[in-house]
N, C-alpha and C. Protein backbone atom coordinates (compact mmCIF):
# COMPACT_ATOMS: atom_id res chain seq x y z
N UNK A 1 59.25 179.25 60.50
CA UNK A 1 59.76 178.94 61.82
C UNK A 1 59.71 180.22 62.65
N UNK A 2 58.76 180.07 63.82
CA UNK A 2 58.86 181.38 64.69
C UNK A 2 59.93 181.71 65.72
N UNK A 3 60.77 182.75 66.04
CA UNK A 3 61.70 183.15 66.90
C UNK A 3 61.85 182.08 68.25
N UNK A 4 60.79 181.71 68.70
CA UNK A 4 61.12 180.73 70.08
C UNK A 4 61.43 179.68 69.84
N UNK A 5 61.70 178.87 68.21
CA UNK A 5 62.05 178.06 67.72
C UNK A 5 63.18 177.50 67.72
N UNK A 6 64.02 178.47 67.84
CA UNK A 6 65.71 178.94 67.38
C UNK A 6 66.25 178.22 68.73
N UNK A 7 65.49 178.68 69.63
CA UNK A 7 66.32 178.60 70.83
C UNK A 7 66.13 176.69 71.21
N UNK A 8 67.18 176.95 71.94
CA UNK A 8 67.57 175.20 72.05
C UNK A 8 66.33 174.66 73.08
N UNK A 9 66.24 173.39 73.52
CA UNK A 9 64.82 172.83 73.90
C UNK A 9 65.07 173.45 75.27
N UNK A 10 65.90 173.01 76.32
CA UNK A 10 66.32 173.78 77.28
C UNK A 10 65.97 175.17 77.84
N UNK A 11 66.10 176.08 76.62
CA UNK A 11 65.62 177.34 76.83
C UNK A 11 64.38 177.42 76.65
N UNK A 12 62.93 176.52 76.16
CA UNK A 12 61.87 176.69 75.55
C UNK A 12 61.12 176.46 77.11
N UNK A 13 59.58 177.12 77.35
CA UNK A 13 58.43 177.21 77.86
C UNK A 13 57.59 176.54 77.63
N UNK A 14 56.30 175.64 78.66
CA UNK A 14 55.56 175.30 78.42
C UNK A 14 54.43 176.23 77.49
N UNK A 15 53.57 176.02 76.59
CA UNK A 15 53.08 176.23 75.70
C UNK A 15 51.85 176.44 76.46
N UNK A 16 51.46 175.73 77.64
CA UNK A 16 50.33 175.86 78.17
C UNK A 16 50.33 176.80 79.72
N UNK A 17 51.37 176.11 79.94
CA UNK A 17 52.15 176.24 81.60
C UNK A 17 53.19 177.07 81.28
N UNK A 18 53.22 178.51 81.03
CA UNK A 18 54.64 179.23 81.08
C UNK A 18 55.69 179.37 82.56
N UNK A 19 55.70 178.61 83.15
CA UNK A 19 56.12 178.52 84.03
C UNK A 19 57.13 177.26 84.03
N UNK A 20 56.94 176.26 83.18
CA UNK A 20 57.04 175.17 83.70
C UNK A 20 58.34 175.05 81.94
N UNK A 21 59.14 174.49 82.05
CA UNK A 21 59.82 174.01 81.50
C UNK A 21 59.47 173.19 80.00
N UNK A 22 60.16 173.43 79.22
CA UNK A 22 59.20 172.45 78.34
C UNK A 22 60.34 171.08 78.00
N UNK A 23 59.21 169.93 77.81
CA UNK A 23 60.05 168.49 77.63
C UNK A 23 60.27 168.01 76.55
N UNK A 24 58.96 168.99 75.75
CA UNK A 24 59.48 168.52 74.52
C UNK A 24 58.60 169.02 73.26
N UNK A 25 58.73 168.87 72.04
CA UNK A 25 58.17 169.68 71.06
C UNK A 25 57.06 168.87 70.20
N UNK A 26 55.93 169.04 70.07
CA UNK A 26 55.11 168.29 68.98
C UNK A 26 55.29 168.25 67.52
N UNK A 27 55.44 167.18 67.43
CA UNK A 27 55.74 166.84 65.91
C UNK A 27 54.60 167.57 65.01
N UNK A 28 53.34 167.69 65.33
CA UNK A 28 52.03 167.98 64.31
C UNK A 28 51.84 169.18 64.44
N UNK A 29 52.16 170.49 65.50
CA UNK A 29 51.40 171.74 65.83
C UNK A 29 53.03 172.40 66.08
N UNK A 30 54.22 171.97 66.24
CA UNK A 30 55.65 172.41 66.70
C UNK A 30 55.92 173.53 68.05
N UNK A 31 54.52 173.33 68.68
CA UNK A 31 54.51 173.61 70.02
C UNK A 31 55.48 173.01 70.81
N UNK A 32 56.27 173.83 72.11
CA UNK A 32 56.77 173.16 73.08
C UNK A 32 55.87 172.82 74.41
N UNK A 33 56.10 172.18 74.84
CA UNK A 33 55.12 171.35 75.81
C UNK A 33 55.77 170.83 77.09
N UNK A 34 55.21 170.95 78.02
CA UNK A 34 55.79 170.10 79.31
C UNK A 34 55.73 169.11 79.47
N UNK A 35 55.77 167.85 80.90
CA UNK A 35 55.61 166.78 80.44
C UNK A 35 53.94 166.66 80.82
N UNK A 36 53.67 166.88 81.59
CA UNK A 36 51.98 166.63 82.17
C UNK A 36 51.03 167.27 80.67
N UNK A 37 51.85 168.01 79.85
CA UNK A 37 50.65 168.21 78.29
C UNK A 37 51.12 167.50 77.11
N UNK A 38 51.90 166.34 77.34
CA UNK A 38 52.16 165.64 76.17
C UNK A 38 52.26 164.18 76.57
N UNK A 39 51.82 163.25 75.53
CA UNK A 39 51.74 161.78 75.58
C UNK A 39 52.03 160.81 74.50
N UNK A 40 52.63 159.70 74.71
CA UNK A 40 52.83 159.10 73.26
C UNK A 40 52.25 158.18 72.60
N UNK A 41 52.27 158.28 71.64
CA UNK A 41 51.17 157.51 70.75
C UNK A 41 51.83 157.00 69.51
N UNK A 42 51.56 155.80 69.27
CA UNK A 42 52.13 155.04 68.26
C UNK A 42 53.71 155.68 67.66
N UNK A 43 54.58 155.46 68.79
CA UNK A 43 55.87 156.01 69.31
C UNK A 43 56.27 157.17 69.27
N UNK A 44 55.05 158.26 69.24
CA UNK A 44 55.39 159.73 68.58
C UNK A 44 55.10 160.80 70.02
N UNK A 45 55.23 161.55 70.98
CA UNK A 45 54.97 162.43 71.44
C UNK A 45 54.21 163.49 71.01
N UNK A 46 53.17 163.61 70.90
CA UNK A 46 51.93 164.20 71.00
C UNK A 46 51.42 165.39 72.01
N UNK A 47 50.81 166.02 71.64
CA UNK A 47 50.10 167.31 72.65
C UNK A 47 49.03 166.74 72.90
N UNK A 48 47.89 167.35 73.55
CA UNK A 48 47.08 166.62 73.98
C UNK A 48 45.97 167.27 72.68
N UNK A 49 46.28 169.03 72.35
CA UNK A 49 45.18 168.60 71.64
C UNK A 49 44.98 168.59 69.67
N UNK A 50 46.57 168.22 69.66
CA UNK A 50 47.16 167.51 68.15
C UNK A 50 46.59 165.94 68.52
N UNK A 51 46.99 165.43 69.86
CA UNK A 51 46.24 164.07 69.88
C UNK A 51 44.23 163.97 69.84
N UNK A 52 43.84 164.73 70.44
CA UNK A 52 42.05 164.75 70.18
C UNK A 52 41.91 164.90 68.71
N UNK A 53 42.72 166.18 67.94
CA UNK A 53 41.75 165.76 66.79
C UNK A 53 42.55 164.60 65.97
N UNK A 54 43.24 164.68 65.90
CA UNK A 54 43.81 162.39 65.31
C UNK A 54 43.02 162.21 65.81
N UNK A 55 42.55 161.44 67.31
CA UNK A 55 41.80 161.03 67.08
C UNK A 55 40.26 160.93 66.48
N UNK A 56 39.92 161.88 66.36
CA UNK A 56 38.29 162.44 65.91
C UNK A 56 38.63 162.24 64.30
N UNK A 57 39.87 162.26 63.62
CA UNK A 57 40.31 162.46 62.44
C UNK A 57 39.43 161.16 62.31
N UNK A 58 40.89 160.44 63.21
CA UNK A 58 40.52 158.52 62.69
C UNK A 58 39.43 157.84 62.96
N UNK A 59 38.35 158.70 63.83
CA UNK A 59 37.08 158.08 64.18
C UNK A 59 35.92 157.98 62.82
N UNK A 60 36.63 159.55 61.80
CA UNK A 60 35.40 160.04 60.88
C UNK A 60 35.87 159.08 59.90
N UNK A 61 36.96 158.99 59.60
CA UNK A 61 37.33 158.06 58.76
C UNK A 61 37.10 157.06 58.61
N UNK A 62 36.68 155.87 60.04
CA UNK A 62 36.44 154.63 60.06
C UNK A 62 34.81 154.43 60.06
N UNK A 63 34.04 155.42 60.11
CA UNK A 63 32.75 156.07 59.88
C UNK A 63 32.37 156.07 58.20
N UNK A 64 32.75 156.29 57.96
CA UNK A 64 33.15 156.60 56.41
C UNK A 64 32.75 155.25 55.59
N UNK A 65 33.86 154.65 56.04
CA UNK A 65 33.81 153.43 55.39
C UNK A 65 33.41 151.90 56.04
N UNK A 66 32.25 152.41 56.88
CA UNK A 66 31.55 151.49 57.73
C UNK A 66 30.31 150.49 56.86
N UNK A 67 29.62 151.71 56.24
CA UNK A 67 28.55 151.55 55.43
C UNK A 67 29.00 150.48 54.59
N UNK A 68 29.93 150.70 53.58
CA UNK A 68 30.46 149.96 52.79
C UNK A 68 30.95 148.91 53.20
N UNK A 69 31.27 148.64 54.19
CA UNK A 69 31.42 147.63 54.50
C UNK A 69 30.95 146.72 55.26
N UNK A 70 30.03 146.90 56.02
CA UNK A 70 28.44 146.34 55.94
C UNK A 70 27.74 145.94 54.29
N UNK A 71 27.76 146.68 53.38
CA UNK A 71 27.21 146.33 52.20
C UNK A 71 28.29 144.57 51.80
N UNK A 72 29.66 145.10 52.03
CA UNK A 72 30.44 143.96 51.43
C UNK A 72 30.05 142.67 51.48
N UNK A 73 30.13 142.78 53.67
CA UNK A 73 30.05 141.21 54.10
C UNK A 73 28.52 141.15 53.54
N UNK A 74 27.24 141.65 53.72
CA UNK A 74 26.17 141.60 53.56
C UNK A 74 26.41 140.83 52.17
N UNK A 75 26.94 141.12 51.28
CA UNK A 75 26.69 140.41 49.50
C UNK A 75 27.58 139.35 49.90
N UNK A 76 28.92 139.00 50.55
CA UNK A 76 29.38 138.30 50.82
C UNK A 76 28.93 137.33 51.18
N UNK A 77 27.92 136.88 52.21
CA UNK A 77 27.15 136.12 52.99
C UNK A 77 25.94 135.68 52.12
N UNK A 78 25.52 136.72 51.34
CA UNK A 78 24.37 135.79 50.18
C UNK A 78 25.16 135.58 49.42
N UNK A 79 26.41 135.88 48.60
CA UNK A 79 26.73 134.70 47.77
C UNK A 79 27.45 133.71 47.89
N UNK A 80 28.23 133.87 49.27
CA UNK A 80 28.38 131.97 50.07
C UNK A 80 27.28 130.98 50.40
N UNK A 81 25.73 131.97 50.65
CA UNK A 81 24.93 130.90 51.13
C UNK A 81 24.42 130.47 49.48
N UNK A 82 24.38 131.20 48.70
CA UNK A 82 23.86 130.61 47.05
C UNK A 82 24.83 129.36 46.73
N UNK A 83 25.95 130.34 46.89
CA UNK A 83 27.20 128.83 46.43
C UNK A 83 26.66 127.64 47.23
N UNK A 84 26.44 127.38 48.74
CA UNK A 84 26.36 126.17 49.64
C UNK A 84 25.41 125.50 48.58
N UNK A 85 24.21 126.14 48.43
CA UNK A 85 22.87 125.33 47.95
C UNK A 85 22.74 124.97 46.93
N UNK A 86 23.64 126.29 45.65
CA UNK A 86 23.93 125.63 44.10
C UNK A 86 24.66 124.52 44.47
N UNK A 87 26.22 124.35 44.94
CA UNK A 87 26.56 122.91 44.92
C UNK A 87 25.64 121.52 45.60
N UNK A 88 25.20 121.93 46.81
CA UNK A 88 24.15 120.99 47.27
C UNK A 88 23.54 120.50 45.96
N UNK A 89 22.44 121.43 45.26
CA UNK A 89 21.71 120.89 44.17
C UNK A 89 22.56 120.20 43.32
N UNK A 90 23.61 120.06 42.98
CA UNK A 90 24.74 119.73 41.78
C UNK A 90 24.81 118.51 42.30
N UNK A 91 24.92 118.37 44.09
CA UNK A 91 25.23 117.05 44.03
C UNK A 91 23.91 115.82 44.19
N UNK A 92 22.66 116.41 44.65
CA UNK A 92 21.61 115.57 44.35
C UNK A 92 21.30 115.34 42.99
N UNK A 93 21.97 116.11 42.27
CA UNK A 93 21.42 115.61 40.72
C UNK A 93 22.64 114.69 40.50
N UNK A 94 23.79 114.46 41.17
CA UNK A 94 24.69 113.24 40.63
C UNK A 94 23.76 112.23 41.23
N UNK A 95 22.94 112.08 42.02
CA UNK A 95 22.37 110.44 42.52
C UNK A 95 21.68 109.85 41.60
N UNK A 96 21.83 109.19 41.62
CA UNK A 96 20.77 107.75 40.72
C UNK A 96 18.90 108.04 40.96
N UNK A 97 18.53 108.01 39.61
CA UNK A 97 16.88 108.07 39.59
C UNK A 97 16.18 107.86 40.73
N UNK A 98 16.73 106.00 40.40
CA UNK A 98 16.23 104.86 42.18
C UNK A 98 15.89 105.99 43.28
N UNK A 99 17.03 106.44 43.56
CA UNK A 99 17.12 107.09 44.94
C UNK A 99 15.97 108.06 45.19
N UNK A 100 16.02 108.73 44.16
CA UNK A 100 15.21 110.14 44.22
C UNK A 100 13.60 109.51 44.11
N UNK A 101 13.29 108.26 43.34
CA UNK A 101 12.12 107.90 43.69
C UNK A 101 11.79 106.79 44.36
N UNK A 102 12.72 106.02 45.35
CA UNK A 102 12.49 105.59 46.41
C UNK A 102 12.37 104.32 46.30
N UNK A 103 12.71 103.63 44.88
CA UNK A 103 13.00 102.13 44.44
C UNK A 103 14.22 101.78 44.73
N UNK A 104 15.46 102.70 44.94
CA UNK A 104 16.34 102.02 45.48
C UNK A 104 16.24 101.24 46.82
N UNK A 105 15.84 101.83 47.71
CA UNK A 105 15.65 100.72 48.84
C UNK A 105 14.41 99.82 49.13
N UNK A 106 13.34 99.76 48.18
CA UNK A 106 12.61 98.73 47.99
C UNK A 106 13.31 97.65 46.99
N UNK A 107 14.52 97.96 45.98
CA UNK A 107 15.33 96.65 45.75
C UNK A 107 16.02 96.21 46.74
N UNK A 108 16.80 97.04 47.60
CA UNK A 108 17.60 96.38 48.47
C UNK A 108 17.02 96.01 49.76
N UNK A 109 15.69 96.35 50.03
CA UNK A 109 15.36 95.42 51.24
C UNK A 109 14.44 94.76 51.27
């Protein structure tokens, strides 16, 4: 904890803006901050540039595991369309001979 720490929020400086008062402290970098250099994000008060790299964090991350998941649905989608056509075939083989060679409806009409 560094010496400008100690002191109550009141007494603290913008971090960017020494001039300007600070509003409040970042949770990720424990900078004090004014209000025009901090913003909130998923209910947390943020700096602006503890917030850029989160975000760039969460961009590489969802990068990451893009590929793979393209591979997923990709196998996903051929083995729903195998399943459609294996059962299809399962159920033309329940029909009757007749049908499949075309004497059933030369008996019935």
């Amino acid at each position: 904890m560094n010496e400008s720490s100690a002191f109550p929020i009141s007494r603290q400086r913008c971090f960017r803006h020494g001039d300007r008062e600070a509003a409040a402290r970042c949770p990720e970098c424990g900078r004090f901050f004014c209000r025009e250099c901090i913003t909130e994000h998923e209910d947390r008060v943020l700096c602006v540039a503890c917030l850029e790299s989160r975000t760039v964090r969460d961009a590489a991350s969802s990068q990451r595991f893009s590929g793979l998941k393209r591979i997923a649905q990709g196998a996903a989608g051929v083995f729903l369309t195998w399943l459609f056509f294996y059962y299809l075939g399962r159920i033309l083989l329940l029909l009757p001979t007749a049908f499949h060679e075309g004497t059933l409806w030369k008996a019935g009409g």
